[in-house]
C-alpha atoms as a PDB file:
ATOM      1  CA  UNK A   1      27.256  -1.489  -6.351  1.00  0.00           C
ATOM      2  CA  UNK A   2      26.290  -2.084  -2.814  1.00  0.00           C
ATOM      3  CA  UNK A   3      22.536  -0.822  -3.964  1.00  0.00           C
ATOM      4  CA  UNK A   4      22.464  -3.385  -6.719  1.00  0.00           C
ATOM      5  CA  UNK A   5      24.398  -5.833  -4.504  1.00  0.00           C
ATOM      6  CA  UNK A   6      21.022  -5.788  -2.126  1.00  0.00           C
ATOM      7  CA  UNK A   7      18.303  -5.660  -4.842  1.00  0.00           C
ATOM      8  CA  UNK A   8      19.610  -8.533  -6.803  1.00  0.00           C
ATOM      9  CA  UNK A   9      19.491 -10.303  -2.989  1.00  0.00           C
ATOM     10  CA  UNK A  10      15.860  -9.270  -2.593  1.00  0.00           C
ATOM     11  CA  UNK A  11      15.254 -10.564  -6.107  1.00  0.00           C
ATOM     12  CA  UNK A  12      16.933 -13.209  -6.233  1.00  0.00           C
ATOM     13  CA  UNK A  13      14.912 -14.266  -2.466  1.00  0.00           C
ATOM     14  CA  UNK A  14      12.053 -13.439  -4.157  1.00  0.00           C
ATOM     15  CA  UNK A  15      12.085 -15.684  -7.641  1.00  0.00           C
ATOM     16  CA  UNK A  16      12.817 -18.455  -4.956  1.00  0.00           C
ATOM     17  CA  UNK A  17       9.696 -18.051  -3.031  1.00  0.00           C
ATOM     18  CA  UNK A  18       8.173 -17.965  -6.938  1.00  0.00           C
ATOM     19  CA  UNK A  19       9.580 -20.848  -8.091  1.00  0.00           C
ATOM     20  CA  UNK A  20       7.985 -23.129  -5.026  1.00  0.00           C
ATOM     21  CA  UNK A  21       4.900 -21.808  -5.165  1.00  0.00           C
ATOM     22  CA  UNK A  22       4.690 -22.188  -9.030  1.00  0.00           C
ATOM     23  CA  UNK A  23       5.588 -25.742  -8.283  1.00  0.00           C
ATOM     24  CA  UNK A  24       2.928 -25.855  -5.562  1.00  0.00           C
ATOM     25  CA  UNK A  25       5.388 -26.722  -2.749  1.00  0.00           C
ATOM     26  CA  UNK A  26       5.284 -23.566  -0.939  1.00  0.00           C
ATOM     27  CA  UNK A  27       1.568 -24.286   0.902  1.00  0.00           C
ATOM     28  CA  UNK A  28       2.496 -27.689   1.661  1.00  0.00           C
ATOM     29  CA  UNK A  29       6.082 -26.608   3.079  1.00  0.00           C
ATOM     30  CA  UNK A  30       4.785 -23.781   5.032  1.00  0.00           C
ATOM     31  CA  UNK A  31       2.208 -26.519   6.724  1.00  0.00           C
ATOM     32  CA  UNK A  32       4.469 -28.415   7.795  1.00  0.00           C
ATOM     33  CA  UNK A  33       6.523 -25.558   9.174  1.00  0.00           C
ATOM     34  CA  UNK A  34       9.695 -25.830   6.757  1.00  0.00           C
ATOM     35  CA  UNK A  35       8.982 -22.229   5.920  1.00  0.00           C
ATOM     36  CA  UNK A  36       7.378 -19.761   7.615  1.00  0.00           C
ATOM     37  CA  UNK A  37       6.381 -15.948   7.246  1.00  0.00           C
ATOM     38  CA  UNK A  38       9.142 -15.476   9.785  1.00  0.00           C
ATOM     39  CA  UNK A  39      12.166 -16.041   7.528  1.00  0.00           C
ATOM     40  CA  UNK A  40      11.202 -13.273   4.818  1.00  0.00           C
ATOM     41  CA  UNK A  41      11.035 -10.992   7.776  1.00  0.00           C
ATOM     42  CA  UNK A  42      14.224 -11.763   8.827  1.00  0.00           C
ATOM     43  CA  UNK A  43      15.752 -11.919   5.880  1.00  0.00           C
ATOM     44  CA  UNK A  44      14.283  -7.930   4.779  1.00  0.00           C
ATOM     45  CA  UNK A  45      16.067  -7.295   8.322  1.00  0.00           C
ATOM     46  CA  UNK A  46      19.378  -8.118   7.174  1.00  0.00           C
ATOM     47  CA  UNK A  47      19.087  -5.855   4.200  1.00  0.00           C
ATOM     48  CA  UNK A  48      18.143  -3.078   5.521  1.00  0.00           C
ATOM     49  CA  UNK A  49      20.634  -4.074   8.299  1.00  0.00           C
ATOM     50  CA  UNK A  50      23.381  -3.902   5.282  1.00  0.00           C
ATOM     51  CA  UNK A  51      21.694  -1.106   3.970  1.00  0.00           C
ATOM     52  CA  UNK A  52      22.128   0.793   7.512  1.00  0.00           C
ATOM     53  CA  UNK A  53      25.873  -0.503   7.767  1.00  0.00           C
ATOM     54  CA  UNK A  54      26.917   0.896   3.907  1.00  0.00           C
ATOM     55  CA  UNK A  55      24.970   3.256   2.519  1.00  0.00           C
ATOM     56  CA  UNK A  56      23.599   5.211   5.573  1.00  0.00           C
ATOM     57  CA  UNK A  57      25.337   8.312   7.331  1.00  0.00           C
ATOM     58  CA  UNK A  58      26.807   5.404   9.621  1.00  0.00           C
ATOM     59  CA  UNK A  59      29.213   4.890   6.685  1.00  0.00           C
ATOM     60  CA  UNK A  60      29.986   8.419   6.485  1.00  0.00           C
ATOM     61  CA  UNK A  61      29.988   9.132  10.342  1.00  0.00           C
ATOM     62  CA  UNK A  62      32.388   5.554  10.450  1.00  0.00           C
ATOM     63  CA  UNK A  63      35.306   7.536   8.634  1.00  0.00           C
ATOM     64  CA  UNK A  64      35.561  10.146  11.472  1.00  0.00           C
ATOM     65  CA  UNK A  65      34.635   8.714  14.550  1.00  0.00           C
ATOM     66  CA  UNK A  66      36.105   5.270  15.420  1.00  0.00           C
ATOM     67  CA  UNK A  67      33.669   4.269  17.691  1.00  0.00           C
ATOM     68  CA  UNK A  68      30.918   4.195  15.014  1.00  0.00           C
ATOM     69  CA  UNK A  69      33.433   2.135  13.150  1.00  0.00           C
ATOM     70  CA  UNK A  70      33.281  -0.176  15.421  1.00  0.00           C
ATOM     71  CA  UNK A  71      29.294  -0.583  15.529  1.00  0.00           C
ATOM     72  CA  UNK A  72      29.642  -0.680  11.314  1.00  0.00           C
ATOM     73  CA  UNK A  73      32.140  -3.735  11.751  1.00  0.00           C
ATOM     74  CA  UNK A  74      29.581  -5.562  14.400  1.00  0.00           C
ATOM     75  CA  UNK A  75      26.524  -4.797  11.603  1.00  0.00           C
ATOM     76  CA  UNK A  76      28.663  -6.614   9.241  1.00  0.00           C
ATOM     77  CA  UNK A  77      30.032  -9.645  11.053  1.00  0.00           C
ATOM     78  CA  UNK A  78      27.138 -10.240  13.270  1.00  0.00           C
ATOM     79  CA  UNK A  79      23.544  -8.894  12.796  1.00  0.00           C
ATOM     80  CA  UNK A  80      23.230  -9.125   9.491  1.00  0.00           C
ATOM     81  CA  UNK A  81      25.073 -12.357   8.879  1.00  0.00           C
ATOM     82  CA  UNK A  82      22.903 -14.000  11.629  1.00  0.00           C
ATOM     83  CA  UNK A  83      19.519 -12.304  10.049  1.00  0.00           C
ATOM     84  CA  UNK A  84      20.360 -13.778   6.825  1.00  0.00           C
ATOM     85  CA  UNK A  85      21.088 -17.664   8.303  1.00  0.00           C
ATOM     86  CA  UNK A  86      17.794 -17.007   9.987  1.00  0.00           C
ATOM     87  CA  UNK A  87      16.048 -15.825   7.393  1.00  0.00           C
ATOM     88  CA  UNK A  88      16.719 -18.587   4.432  1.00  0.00           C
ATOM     89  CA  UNK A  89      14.233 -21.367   5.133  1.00  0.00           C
ATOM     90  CA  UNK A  90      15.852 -25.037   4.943  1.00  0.00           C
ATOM     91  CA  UNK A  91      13.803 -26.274   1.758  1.00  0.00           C
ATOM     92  CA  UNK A  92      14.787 -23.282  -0.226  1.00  0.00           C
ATOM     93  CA  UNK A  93      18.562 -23.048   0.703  1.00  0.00           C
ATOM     94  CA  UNK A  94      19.149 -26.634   0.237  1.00  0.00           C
ATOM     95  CA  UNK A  95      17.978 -26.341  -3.351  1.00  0.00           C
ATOM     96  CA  UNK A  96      19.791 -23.296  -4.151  1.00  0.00           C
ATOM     97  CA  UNK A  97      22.895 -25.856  -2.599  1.00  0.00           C
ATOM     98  CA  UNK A  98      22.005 -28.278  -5.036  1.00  0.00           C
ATOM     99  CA  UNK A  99      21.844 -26.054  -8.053  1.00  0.00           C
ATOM    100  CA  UNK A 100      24.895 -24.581  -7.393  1.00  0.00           C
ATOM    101  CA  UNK A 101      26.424 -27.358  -6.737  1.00  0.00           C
ATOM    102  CA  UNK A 102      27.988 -25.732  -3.754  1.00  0.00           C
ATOM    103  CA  UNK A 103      27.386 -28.585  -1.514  1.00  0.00           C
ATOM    104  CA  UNK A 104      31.256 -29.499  -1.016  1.00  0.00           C
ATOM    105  CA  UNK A 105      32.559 -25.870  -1.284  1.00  0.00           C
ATOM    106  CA  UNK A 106      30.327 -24.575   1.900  1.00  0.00           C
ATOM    107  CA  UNK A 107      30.878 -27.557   3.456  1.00  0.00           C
ATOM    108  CA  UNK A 108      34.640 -26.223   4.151  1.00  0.00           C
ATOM    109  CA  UNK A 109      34.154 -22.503   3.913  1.00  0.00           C
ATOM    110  CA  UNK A 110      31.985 -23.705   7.337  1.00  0.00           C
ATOM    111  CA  UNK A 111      33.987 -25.723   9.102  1.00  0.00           C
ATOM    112  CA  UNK A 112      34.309 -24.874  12.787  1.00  0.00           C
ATOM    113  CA  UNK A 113      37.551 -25.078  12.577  1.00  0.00           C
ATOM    114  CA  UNK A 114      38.296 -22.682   9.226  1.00  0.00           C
ATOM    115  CA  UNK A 115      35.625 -20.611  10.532  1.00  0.00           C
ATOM    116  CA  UNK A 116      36.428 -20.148  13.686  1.00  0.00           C
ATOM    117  CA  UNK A 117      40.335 -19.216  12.290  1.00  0.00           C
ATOM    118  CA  UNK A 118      39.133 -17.201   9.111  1.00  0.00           C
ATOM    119  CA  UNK A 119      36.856 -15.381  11.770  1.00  0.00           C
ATOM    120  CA  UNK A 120      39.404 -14.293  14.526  1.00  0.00           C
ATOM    121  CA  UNK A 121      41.831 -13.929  12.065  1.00  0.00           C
ATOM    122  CA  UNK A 122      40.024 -10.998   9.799  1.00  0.00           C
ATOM    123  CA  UNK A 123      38.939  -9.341  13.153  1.00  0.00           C
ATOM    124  CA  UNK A 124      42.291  -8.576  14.563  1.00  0.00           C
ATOM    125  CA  UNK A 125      44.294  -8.286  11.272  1.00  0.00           C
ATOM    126  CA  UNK A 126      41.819  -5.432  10.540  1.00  0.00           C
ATOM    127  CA  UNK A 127      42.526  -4.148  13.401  1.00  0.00           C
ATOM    128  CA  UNK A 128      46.433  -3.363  13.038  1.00  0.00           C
ATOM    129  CA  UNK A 129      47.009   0.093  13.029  1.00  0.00           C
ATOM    130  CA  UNK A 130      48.548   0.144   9.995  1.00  0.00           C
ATOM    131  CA  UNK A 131      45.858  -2.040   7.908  1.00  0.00           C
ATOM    132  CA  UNK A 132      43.254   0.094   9.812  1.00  0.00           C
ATOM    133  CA  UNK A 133      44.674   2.997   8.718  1.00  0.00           C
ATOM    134  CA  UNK A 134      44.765   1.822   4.468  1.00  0.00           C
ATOM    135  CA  UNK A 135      41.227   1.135   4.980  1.00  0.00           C
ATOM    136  CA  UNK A 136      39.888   4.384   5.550  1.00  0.00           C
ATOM    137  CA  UNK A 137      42.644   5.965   2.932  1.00  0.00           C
ATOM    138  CA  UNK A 138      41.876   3.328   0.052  1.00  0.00           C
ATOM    139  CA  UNK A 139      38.288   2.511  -1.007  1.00  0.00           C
ATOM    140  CA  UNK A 140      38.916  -0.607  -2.693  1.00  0.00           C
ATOM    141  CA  UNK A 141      41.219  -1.809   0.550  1.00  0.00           C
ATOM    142  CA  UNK A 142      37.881  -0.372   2.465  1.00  0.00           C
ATOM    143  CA  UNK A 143      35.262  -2.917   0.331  1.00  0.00           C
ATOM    144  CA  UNK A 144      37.614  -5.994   0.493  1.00  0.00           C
ATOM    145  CA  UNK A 145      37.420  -5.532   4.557  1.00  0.00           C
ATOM    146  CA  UNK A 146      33.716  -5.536   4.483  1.00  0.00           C
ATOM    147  CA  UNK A 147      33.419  -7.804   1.867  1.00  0.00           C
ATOM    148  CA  UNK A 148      35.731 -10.069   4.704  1.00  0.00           C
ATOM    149  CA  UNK A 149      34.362  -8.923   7.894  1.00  0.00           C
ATOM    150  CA  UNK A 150      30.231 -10.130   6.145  1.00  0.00           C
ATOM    151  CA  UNK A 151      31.391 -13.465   4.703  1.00  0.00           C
ATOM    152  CA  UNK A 152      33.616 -14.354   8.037  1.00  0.00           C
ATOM    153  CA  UNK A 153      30.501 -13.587  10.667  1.00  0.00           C
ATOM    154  CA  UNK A 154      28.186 -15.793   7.447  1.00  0.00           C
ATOM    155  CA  UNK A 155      30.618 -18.539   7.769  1.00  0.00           C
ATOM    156  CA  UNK A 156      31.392 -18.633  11.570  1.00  0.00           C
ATOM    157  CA  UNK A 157      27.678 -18.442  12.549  1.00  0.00           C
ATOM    158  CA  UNK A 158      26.583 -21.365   9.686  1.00  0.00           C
ATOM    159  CA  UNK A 159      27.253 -24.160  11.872  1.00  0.00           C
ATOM    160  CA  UNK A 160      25.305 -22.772  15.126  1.00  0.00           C
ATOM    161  CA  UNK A 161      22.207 -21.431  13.140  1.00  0.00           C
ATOM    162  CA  UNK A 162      22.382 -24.669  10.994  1.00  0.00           C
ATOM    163  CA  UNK A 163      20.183 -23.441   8.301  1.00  0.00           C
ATOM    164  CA  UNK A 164      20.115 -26.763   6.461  1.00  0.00           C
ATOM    165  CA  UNK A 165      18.909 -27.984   9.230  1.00  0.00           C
ATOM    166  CA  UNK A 166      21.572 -30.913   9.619  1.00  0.00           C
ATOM    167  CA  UNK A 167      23.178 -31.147   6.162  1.00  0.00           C
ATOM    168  CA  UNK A 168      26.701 -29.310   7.998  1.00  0.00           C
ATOM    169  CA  UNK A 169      25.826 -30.270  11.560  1.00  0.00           C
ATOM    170  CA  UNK A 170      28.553 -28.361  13.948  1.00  0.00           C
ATOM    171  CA  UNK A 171      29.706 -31.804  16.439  1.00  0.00           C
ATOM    172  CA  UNK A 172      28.148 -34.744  17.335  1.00  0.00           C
ATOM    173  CA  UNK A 173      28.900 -34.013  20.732  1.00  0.00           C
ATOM    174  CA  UNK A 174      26.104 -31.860  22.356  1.00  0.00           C
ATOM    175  CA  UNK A 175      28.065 -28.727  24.211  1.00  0.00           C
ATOM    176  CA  UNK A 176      29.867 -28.250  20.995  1.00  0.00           C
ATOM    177  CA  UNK A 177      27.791 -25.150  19.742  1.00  0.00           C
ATOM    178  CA  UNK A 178      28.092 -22.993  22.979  1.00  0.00           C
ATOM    179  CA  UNK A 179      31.846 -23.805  23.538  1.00  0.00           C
ATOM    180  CA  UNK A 180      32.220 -22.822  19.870  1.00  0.00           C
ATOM    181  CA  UNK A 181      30.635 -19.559  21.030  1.00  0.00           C
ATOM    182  CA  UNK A 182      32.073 -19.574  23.976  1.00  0.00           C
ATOM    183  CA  UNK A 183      35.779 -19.395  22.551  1.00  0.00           C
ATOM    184  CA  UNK A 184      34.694 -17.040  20.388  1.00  0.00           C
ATOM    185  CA  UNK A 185      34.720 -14.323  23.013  1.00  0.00           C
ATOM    186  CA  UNK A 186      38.660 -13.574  24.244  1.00  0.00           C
ATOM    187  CA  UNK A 187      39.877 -12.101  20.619  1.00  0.00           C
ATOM    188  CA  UNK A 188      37.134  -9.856  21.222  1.00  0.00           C
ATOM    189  CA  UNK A 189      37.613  -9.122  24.913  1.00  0.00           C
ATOM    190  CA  UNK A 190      41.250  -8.741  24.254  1.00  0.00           C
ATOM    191  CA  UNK A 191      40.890  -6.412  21.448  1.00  0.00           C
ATOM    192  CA  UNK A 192      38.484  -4.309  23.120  1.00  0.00           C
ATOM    193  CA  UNK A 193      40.474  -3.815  26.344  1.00  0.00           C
ATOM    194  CA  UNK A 194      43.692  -2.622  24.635  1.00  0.00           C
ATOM    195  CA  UNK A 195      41.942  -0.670  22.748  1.00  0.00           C
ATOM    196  CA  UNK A 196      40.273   1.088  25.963  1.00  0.00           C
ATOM    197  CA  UNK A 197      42.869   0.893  28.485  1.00  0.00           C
ATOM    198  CA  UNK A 198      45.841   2.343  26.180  1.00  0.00           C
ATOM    199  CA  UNK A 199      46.435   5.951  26.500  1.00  0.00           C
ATOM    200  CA  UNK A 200      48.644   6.085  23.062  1.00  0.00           C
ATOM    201  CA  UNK A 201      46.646   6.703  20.230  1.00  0.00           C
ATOM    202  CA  UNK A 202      47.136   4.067  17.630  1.00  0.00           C
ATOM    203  CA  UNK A 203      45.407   5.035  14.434  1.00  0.00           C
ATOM    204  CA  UNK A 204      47.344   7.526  12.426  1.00  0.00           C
ATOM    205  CA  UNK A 205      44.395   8.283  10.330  1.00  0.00           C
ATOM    206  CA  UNK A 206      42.562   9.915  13.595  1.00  0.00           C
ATOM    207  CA  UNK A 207      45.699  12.354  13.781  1.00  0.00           C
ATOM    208  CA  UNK A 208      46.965  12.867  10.443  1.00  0.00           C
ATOM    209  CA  UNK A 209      44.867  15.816  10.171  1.00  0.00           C
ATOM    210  CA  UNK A 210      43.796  15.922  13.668  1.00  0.00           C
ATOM    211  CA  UNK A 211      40.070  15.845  13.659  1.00  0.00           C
ATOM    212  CA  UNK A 212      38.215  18.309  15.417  1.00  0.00           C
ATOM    213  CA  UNK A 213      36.014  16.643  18.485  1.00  0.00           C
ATOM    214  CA  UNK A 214      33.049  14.994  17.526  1.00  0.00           C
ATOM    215  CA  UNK A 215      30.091  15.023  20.007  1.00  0.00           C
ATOM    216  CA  UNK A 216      32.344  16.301  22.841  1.00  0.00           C
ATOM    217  CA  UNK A 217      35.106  13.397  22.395  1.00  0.00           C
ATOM    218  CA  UNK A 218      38.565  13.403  21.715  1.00  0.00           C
ATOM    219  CA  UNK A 219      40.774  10.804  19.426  1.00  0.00           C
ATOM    220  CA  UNK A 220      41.608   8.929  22.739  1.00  0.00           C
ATOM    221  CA  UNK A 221      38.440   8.897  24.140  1.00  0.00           C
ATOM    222  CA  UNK A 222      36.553   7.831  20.781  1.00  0.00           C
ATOM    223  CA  UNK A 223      39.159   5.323  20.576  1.00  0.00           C
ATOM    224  CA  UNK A 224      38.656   4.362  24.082  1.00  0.00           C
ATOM    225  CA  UNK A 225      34.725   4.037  23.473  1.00  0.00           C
ATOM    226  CA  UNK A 226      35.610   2.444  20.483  1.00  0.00           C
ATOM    227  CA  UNK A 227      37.506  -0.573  22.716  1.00  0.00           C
ATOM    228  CA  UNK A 228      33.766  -0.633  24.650  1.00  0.00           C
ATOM    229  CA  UNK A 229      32.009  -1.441  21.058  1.00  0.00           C
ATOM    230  CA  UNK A 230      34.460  -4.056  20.759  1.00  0.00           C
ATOM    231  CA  UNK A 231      34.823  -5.666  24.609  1.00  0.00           C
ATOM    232  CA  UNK A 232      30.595  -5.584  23.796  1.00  0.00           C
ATOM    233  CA  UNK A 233      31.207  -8.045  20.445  1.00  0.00           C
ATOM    234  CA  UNK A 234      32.569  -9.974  22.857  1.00  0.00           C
ATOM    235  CA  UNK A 235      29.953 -10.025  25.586  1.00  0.00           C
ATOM    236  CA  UNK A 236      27.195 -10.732  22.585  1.00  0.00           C
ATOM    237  CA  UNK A 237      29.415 -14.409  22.207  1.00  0.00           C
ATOM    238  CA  UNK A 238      28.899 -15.293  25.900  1.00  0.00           C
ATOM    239  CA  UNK A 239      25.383 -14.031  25.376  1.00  0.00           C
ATOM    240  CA  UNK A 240      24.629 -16.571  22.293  1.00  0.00           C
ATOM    241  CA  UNK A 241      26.314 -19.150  24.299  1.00  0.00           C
ATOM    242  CA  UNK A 242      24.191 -18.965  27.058  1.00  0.00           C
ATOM    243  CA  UNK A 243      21.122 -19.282  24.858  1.00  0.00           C
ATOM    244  CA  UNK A 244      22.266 -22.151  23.159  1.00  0.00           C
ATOM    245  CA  UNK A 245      22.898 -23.986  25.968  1.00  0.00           C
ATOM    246  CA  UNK A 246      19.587 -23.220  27.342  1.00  0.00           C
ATOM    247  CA  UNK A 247      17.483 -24.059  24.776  1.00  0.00           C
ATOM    248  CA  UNK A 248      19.526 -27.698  24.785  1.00  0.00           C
ATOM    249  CA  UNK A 249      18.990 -28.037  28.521  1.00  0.00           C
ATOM    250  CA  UNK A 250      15.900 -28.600  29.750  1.00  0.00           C
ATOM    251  CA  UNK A 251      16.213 -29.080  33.597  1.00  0.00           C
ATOM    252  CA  UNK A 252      12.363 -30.543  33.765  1.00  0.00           C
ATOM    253  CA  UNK A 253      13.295 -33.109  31.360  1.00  0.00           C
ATOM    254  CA  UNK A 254      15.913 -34.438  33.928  1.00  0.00           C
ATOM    255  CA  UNK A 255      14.800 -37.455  36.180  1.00  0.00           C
ATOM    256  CA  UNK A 256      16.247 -37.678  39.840  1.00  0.00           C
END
């Protein structure tokens, strides 16, 4: 499913960048730089990012080591969420909008404020032993949390990326985007540093049949590494916000 999942994607990307240039809109749009060769680039990176995150022997390695669970769930909520925003050029995604007639429903699956809740939210519910633990014993239960972790990271990052460019502007007010980012960062942090402080293992499925040690670590001390992937998700938050803010800021514009 997940194979077809990513060639109907690739296809469906594809009849797009057809359909413009049958039309004869592609050359002009790409002149005035409303598409360019970047964004097919990008968005190839997201699939194979996907591809990487589900099919590869990450997924595999992901249900015995909870560390590499943790870079699987930052695959799926961040890099390939942001590769597709940045790969789905403003022309082409507002049509798409348009014949959907999705306009209103992304309009509120994007709001800072659901986002930023539906976001946080998935990432520590997830993260309860005991969900944690269905997961990895129940496939379907395992899909529905990807399926949630992907379209959470699509929605939250929407409004910063702003592929529309401007049809679901974040704020009016200029700091908004790197305070959004900004606040993004203490579920994270918080999650991560239980997770690699505690010295009680919390995941029943890493004991219940103990695992043998896996490159030299033990259930605590994958778990504690684990903590690091996630105190890192964090860190990439404070990260983004810095670059936003930069790249609004332009000290040499300022007059004395």
């Amino acid at each position: 499913m997940v194979s077809l999942g990513l060639a109907l994607a690739l296809g469906g990307y594809a009849y797009a960048f057809y359909y413009f240039h049958r039309h004869d809109w592609l050359a002009r749009l790409v002149r005035r730089g409303l598409v360019r060769w970047s964004h097919p680039i990008y968005f190839a990176a997201a699939m194979a990012v996907l591809y990487l995150a589900l099919l590869s022997p990450i997924d595999t390695l992901a249900h015995e080591l909870f560390l590499v669970h943790m870079v699987q769930h930052v695959l799926l909520m961040m890099v390939a969420p942001l590769f597709i925003l940045l790969g789905l050029p403003s022309p082409v995604l507002r049509w798409l909008i348009l014949k959907t007639r999705s306009r209103g429903l992304l309009a509120g699956l994007t709001h800072p404020l659901f986002a930023y809740a539906f976001f946080n939210v998935n990432l520590l519910f997830w993260h309860v032993p005991r969900f944690y633990d269905a997961t990895l014993h129940n496939s379907f239960i395992h899909n529905v949390e990807h399926a949630l972790f992907f379209y959470s990271g699509l929605f939250f990052l929407w409004r910063v990326v702003d592929p529309t460019h401007g049809w679901y502007p974040l704020w009016e007010w200029p700091p908004a985007k790197w305070i959004y980012l900004l606040v993004a960062a203490p579920p994270s942090y918080i999650l991560g540093s239980i997770l690699w402080a505690t010295n009680t293992v919390l995941y029943a499925y890493n004991l219940y049949p103990p695992l043998p040690p896996r490159w030299g670590l033990s259930v605590l001390e994958d778990q504690s590494y684990g903590g690091m992937i996630m105190w890192l998700h964090g860190w990439m938050f404070v990260m983004a916000s810095i670059i936003v803010f930069y790249r609004r800021y332009d000290p040499e514009s300022e007059r004395p």
